[in-house]
C-alpha atoms as a PDB file:
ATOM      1  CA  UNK A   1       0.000   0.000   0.000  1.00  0.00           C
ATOM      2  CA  UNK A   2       1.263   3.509  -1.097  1.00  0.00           C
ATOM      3  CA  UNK A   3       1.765   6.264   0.704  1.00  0.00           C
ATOM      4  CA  UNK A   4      -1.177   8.517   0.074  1.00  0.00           C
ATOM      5  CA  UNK A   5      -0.462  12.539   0.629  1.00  0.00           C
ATOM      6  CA  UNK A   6      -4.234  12.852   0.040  1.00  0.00           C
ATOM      7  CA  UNK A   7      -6.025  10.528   2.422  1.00  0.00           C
ATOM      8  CA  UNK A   8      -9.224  12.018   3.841  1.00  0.00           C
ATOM      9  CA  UNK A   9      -8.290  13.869   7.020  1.00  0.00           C
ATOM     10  CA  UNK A  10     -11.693  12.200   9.073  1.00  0.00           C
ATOM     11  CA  UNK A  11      -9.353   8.537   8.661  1.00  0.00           C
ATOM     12  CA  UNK A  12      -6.447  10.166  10.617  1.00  0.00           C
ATOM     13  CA  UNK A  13      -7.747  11.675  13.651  1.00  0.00           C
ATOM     14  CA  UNK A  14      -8.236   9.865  16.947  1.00  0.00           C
ATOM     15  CA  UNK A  15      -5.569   7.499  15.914  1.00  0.00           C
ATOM     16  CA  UNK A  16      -3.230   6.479  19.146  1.00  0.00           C
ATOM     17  CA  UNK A  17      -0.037   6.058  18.445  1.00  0.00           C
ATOM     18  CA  UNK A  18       0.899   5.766  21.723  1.00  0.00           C
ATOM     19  CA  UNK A  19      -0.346   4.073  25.145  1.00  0.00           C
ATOM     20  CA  UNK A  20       0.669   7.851  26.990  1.00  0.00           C
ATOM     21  CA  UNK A  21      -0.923  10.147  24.635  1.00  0.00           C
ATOM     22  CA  UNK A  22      -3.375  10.742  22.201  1.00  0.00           C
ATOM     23  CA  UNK A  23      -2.677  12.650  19.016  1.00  0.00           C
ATOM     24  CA  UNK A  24      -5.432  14.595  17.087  1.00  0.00           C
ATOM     25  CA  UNK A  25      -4.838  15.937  13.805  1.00  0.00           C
ATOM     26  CA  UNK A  26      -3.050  14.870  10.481  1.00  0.00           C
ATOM     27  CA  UNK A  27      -0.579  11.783  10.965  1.00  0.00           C
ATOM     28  CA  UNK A  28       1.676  11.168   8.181  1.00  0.00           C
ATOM     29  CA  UNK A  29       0.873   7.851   6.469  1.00  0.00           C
ATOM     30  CA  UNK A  30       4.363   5.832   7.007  1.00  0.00           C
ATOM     31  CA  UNK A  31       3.678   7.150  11.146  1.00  0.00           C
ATOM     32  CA  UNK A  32       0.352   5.153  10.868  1.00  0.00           C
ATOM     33  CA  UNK A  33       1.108   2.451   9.216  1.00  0.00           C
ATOM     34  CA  UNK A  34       4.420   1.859  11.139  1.00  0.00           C
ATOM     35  CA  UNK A  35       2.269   2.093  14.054  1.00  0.00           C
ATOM     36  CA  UNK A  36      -0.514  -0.403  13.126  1.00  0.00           C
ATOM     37  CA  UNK A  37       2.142  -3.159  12.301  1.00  0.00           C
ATOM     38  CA  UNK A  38       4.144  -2.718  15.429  1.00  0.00           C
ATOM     39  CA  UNK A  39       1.431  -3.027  18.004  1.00  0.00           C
ATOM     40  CA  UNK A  40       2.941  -2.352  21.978  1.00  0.00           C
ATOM     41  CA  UNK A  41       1.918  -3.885  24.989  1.00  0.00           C
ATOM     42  CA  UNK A  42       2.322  -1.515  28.110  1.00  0.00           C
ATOM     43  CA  UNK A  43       1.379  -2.064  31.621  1.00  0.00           C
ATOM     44  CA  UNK A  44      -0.209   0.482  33.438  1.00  0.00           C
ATOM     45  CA  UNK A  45       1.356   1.047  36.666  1.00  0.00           C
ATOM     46  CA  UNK A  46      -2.070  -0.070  38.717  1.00  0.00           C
ATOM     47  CA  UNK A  47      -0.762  -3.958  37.236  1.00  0.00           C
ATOM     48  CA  UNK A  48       3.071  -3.274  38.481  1.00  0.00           C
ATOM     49  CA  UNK A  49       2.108  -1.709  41.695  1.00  0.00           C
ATOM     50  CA  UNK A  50       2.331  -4.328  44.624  1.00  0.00           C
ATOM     51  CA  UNK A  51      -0.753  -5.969  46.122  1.00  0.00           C
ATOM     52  CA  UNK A  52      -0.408  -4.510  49.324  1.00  0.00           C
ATOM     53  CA  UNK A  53      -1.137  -0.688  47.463  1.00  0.00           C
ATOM     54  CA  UNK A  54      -3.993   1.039  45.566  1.00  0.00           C
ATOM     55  CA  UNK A  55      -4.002   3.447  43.098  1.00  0.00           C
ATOM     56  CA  UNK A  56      -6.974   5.713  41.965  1.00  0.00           C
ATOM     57  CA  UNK A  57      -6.951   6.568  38.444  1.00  0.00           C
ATOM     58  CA  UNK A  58      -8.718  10.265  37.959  1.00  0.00           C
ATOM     59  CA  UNK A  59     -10.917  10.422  34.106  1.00  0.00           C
ATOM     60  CA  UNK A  60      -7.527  13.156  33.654  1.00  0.00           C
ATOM     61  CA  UNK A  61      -5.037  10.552  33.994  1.00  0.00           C
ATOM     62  CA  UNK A  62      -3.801  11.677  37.174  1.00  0.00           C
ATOM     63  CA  UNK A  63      -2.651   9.205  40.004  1.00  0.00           C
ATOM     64  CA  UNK A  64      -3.727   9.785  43.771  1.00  0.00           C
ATOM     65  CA  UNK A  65      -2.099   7.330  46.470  1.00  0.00           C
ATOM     66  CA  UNK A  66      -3.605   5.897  48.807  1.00  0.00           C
ATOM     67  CA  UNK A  67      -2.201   4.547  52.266  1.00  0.00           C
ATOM     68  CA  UNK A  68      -2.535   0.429  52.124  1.00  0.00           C
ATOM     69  CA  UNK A  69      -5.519  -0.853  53.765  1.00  0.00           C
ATOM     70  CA  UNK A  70      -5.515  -1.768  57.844  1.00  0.00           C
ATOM     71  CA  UNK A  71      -3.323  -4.867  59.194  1.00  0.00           C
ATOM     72  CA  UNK A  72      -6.107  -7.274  60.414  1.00  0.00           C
ATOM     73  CA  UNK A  73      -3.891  -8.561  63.120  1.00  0.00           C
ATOM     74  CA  UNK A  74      -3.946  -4.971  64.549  1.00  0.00           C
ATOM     75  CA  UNK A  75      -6.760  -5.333  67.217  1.00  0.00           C
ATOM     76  CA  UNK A  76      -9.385  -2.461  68.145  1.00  0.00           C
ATOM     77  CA  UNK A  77      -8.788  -0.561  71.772  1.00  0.00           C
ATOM     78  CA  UNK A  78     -10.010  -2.643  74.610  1.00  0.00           C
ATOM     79  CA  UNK A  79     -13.035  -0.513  76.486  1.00  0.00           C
ATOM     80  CA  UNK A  80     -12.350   1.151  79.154  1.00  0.00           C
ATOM     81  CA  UNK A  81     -12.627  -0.612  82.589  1.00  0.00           C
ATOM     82  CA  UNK A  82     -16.160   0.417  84.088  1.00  0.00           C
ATOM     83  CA  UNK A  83     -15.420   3.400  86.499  1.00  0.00           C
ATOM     84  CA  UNK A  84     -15.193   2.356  90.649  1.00  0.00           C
ATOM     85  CA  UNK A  85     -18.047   3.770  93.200  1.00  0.00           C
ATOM     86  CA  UNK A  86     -20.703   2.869  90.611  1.00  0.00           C
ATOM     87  CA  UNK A  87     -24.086   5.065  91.588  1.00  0.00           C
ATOM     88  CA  UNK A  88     -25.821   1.848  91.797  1.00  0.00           C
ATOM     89  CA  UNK A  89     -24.057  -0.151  94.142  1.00  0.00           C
ATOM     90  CA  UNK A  90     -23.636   2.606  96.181  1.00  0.00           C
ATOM     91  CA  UNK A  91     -27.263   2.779  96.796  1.00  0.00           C
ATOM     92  CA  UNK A  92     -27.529  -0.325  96.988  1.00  0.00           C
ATOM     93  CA  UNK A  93     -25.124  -0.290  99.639  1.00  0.00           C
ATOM     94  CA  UNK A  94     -26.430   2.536 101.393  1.00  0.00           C
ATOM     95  CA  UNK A  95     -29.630   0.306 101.459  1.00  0.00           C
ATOM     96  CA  UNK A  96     -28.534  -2.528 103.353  1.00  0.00           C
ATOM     97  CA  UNK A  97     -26.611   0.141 106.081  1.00  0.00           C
ATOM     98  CA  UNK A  98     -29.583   2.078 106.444  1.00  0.00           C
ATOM     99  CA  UNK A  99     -30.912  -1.657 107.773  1.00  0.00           C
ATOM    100  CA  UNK A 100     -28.585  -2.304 109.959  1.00  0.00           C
ATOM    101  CA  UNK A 101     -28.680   1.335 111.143  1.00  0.00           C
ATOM    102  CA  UNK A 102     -32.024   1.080 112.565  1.00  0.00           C
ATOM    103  CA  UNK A 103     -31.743  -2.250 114.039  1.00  0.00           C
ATOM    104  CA  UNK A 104     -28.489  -1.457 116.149  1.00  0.00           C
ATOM    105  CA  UNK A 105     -30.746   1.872 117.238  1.00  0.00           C
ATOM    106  CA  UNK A 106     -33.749  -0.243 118.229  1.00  0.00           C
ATOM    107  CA  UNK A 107     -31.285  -2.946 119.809  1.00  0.00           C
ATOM    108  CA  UNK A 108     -28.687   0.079 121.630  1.00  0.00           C
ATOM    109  CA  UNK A 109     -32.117   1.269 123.001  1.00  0.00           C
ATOM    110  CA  UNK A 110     -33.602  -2.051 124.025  1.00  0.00           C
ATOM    111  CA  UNK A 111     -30.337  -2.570 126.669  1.00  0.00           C
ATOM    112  CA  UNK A 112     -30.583   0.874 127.792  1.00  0.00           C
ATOM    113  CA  UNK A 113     -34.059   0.120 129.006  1.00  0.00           C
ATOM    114  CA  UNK A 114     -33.290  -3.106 130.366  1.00  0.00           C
ATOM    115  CA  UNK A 115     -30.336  -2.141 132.234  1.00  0.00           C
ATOM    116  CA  UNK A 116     -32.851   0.502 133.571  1.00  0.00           C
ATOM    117  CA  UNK A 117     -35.409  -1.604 134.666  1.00  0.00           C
ATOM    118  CA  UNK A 118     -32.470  -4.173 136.267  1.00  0.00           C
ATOM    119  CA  UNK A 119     -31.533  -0.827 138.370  1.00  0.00           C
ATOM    120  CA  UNK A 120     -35.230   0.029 139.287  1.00  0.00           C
ATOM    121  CA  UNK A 121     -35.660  -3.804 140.007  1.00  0.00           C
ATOM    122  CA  UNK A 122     -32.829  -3.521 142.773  1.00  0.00           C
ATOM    123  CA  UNK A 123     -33.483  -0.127 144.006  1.00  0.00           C
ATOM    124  CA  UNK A 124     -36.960  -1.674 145.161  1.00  0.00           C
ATOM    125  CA  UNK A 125     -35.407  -4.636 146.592  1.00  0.00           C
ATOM    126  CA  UNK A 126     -33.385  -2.792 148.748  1.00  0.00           C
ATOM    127  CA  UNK A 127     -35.903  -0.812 150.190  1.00  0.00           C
ATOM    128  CA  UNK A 128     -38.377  -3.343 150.648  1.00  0.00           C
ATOM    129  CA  UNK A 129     -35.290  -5.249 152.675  1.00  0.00           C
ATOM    130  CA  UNK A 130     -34.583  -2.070 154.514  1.00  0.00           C
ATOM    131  CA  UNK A 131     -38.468  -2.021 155.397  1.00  0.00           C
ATOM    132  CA  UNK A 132     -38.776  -5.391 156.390  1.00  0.00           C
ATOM    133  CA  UNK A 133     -35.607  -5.194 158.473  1.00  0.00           C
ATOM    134  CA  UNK A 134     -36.975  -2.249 160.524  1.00  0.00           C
ATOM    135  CA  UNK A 135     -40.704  -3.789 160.980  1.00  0.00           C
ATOM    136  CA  UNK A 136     -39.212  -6.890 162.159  1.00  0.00           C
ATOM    137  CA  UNK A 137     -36.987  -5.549 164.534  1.00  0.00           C
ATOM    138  CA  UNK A 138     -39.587  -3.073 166.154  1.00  0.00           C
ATOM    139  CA  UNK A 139     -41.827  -6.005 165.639  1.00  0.00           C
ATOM    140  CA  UNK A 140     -39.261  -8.203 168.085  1.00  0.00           C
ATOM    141  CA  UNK A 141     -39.163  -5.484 170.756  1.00  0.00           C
ATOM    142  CA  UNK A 142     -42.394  -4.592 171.123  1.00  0.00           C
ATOM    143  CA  UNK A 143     -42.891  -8.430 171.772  1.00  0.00           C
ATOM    144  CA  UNK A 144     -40.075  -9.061 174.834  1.00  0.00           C
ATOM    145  CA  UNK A 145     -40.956  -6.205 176.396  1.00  0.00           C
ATOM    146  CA  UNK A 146     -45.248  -6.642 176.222  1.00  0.00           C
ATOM    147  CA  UNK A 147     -47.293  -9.623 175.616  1.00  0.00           C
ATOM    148  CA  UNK A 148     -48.865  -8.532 172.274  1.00  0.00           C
ATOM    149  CA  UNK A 149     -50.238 -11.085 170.415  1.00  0.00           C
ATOM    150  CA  UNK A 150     -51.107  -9.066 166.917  1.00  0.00           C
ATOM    151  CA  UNK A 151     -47.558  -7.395 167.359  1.00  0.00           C
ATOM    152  CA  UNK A 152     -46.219 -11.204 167.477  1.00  0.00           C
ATOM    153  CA  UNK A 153     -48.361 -11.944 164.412  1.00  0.00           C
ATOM    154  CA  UNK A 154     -47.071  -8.776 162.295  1.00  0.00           C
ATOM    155  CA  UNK A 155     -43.492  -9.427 163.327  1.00  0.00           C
ATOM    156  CA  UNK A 156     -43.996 -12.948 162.133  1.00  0.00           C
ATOM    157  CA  UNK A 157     -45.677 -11.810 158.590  1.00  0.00           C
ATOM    158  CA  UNK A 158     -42.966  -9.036 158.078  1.00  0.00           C
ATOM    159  CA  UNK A 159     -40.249 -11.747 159.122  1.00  0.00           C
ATOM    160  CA  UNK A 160     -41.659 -13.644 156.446  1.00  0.00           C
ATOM    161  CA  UNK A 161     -41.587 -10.647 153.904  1.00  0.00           C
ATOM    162  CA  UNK A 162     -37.897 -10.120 154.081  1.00  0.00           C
ATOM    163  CA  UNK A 163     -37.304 -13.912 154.040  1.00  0.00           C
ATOM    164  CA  UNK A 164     -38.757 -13.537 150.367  1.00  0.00           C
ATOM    165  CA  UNK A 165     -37.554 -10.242 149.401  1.00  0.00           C
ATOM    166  CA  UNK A 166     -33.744 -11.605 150.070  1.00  0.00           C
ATOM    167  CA  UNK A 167     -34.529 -14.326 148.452  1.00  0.00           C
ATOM    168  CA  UNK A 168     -35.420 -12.761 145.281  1.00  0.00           C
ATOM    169  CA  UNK A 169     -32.294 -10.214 145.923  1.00  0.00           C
ATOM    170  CA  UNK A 170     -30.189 -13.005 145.981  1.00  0.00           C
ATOM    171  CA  UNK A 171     -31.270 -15.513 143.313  1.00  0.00           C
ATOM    172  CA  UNK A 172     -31.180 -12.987 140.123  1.00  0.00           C
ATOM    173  CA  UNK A 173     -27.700 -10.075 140.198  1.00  0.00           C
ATOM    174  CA  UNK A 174     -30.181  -7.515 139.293  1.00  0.00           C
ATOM    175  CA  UNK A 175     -26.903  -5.101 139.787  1.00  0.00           C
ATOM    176  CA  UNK A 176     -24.875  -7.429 137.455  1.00  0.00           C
ATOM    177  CA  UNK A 177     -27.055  -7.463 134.991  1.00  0.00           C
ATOM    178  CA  UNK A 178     -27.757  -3.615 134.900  1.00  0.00           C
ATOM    179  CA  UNK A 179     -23.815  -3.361 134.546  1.00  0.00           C
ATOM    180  CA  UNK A 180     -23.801  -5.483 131.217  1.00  0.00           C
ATOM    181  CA  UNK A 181     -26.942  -3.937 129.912  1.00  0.00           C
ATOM    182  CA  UNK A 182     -25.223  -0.868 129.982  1.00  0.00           C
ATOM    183  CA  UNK A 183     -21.500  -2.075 128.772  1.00  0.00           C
ATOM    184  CA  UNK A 184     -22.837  -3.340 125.870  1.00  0.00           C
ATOM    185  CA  UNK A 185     -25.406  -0.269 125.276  1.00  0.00           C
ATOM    186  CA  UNK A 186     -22.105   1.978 125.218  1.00  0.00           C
ATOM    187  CA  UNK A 187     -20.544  -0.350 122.929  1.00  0.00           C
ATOM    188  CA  UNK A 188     -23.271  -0.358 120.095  1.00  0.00           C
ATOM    189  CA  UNK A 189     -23.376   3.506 120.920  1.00  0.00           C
ATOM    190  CA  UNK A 190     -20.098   4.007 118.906  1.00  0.00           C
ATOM    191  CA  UNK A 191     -21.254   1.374 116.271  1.00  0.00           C
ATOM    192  CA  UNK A 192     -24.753   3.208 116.176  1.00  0.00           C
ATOM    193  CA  UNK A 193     -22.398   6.475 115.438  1.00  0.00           C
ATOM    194  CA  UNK A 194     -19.949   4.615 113.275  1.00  0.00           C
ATOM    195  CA  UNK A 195     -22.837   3.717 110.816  1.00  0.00           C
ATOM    196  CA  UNK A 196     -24.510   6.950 110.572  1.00  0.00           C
ATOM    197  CA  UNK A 197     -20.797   8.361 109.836  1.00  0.00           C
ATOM    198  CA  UNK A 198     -20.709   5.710 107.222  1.00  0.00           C
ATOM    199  CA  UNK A 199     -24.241   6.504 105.960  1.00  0.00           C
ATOM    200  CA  UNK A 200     -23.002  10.566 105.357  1.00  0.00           C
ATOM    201  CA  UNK A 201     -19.798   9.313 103.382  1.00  0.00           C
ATOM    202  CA  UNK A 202     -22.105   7.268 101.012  1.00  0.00           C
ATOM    203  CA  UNK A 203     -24.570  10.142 100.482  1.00  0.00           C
ATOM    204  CA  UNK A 204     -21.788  12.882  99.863  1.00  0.00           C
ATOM    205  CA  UNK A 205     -19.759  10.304  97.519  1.00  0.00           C
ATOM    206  CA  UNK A 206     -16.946  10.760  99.575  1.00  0.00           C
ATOM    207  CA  UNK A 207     -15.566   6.976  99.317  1.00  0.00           C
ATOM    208  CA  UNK A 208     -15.560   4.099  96.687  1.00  0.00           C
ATOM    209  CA  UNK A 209     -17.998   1.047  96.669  1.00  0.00           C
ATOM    210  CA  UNK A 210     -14.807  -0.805  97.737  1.00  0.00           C
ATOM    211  CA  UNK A 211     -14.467   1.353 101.047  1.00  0.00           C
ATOM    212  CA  UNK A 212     -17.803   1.426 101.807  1.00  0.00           C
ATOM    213  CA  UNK A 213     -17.715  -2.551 101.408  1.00  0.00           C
ATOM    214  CA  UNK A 214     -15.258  -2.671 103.430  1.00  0.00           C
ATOM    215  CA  UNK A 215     -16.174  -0.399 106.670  1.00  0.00           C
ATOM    216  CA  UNK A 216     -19.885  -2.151 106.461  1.00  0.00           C
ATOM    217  CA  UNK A 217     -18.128  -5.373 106.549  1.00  0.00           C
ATOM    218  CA  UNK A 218     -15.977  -3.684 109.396  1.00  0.00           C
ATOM    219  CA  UNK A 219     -19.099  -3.078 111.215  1.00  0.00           C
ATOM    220  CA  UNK A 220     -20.490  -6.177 110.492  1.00  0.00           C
ATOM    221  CA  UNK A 221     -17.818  -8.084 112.321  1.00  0.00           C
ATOM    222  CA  UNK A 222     -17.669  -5.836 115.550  1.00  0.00           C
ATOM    223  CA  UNK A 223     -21.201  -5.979 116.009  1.00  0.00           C
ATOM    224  CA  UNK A 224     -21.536  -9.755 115.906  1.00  0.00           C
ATOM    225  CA  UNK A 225     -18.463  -9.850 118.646  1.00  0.00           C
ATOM    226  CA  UNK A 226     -20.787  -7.292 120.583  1.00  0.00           C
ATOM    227  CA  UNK A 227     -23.895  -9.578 120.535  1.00  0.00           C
ATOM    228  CA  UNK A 228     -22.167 -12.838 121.253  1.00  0.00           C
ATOM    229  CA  UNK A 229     -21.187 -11.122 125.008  1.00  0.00           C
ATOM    230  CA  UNK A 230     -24.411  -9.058 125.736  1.00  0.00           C
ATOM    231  CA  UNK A 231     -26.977 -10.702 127.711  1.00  0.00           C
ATOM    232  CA  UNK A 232     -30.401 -11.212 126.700  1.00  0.00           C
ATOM    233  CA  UNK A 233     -33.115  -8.675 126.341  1.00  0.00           C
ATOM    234  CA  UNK A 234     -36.895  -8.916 127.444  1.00  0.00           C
ATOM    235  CA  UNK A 235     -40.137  -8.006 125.492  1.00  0.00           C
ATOM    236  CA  UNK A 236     -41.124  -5.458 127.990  1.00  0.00           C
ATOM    237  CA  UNK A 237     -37.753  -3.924 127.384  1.00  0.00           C
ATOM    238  CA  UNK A 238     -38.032  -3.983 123.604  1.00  0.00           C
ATOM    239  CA  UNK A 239     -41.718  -2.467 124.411  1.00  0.00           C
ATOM    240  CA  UNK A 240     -40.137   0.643 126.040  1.00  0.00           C
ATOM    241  CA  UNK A 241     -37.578   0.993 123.816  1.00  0.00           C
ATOM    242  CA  UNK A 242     -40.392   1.181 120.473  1.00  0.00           C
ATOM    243  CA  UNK A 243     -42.170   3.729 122.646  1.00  0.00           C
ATOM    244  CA  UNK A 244     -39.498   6.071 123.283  1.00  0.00           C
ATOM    245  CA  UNK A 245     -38.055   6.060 119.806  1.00  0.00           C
ATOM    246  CA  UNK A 246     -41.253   6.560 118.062  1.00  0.00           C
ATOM    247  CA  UNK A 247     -43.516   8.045 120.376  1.00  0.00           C
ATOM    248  CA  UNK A 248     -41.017  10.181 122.797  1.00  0.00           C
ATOM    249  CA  UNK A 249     -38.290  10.622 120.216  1.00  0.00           C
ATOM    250  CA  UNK A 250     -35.661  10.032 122.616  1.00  0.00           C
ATOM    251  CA  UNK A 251     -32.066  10.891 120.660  1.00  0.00           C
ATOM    252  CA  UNK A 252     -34.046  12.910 118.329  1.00  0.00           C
ATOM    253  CA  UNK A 253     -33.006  16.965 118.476  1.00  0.00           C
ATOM    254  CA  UNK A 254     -34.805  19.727 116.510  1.00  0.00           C
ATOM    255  CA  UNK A 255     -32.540  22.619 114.480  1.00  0.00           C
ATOM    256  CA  UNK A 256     -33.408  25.029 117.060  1.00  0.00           C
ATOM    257  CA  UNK A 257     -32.495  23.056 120.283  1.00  0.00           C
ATOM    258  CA  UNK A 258     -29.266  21.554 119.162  1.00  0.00           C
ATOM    259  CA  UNK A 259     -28.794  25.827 117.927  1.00  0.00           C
ATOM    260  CA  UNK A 260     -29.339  26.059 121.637  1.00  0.00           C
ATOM    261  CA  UNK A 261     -25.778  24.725 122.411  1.00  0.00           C
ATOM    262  CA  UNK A 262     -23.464  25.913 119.229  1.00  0.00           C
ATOM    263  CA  UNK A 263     -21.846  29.541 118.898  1.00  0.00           C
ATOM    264  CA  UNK A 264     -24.123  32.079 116.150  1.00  0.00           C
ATOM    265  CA  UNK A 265     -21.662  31.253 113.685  1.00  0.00           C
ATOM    266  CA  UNK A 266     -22.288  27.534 113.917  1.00  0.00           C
ATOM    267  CA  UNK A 267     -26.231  28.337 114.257  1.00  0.00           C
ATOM    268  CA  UNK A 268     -28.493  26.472 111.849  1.00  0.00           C
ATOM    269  CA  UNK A 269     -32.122  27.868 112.491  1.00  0.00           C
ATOM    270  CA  UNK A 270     -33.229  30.441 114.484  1.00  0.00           C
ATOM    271  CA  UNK A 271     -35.195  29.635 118.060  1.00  0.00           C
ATOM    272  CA  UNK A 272     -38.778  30.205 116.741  1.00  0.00           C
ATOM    273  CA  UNK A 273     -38.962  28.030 114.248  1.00  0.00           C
ATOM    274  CA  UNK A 274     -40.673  25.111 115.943  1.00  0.00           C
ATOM    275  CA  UNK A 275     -40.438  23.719 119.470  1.00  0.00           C
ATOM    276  CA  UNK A 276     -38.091  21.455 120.497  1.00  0.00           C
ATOM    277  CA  UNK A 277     -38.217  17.507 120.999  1.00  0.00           C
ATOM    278  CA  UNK A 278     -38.066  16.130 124.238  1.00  0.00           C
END
């Protein structure tokens, strides 16, 4: 085929010539032809480029790199560890403290009113021995020196009486028991105070669930050692002690009477507003 000088111009545009560029216009005839025989094969650089890389082609030709994709042995950030002194627990906490709060109250109470009645229980018995003792021994008088037959008969009775009454002095230490009653009051006093302590810590957040565990369980264990060594309590003690805590509010102190006793600067309320509790 022979070079033609006067090919239509439509049959030589848009011919590549080259994989890099494109050439628009007139193309002399040997150019084409040379180019048509001797097809080349190039690679684009997306087929040399290494698996672990990407490349973005643009419509313009233009490259843009990209960074190669995640390792997936790289693991993802553990979470972070759930923060101590949870609001939860804490009230849940404060729950079972509040329990045990009220119970050593009722149970300090009960002992104070026991050792109480052990003290009004001896009190009486020493009188009523001091009573007898006198009756008998005017009693025994009056009968050498007069031949009385009813004073015989109420020296005998009263003789009788404070056979009894030391009897019943005797068989039960009515002072003993007063003395443990109150040792063992005293001692749940500073556990009664020791809890409420622990109660304001837990409402202000000022420890961890961990403390807190820890002081309850604290508590827990002194109070069992108190119990184990305190004597027993009666009904008509645990009576008396319901009635003064609920009805009398014993321990219980209005704004204005405990202002009564603190400097104006340490004043919470002023003295008319509201009676005090007795």
């Amino acid at each position: 085929m022979a070079d033609d000088p006067e090919k239509p111009e439509h049959l030589t545009r848009s011919i590549c010539v080259s994989p890099d560029a494109v050439v628009r216009g007139r193309v002399p005839a040997n150019l084409l032809r040379r180019a048509m025989s001797k097809p080349r094969r190039t690679s684009t650089k997306a087929e040399d480029a290494s698996p672990s890389a990407l490349a973005v082609v643009k419509p313009s030709g233009q490259e843009l790199a990209t960074s190669p994709p995640p390792s997936p042995e790289k693991a993802a950030p553990a979470a972070a560890p759930a923060a101590d002194g949870d609001g939860k627990a804490l009230e849940t906490i404060e729950d079972q403290i509040r329990q045990s709060y009220i119970g050593v109250v009722y149970t300090h109470k009960t002992h104070e009113k026991d050792a109480d009645a052990c003290t009004r229980t001896l009190r009486n018995l020493k009188i009523a021995q001091i009573a007898t003792s006198s009756i008998t021994a005017t009693g025994t008088v009056i009968v050498v020196l007069g031949d009385n037959y009813a004073a015989k008969v109420i020296t005998a009775l009263v003789s009788l009486i404070a056979v009894v009454v030391s009897a019943l002095a005797k068989g039960k230490d009515h002072g003993g028991r007063a003395q443990e009653h109150q040792a063992t009051a005293a001692s749940l006093w500073a556990i009664r105070q020791a809890y409420q302590s622990l109660l304001v810590d837990l409402r202000t957040r000022a420890i961890s669930d961990a403390e807190a565990r820890k002081r309850r369980d604290d508590l827990f264990e002194k109070e069992g050692a108190i119990h184990k060594k305190a004597p027993r309590t009666t009904p008509e003690a645990y009576a008396a002690a319901q009635d003064a805590l609920k009805n009398k509010e014993e321990y219980t102190s209005s704004d204005a009477e405990i202002d009564t006793f603190l400097p104006a600067s340490l004043k919470k309320a002023s003295h008319g507003n509201g009676a005090p509790n007795r």
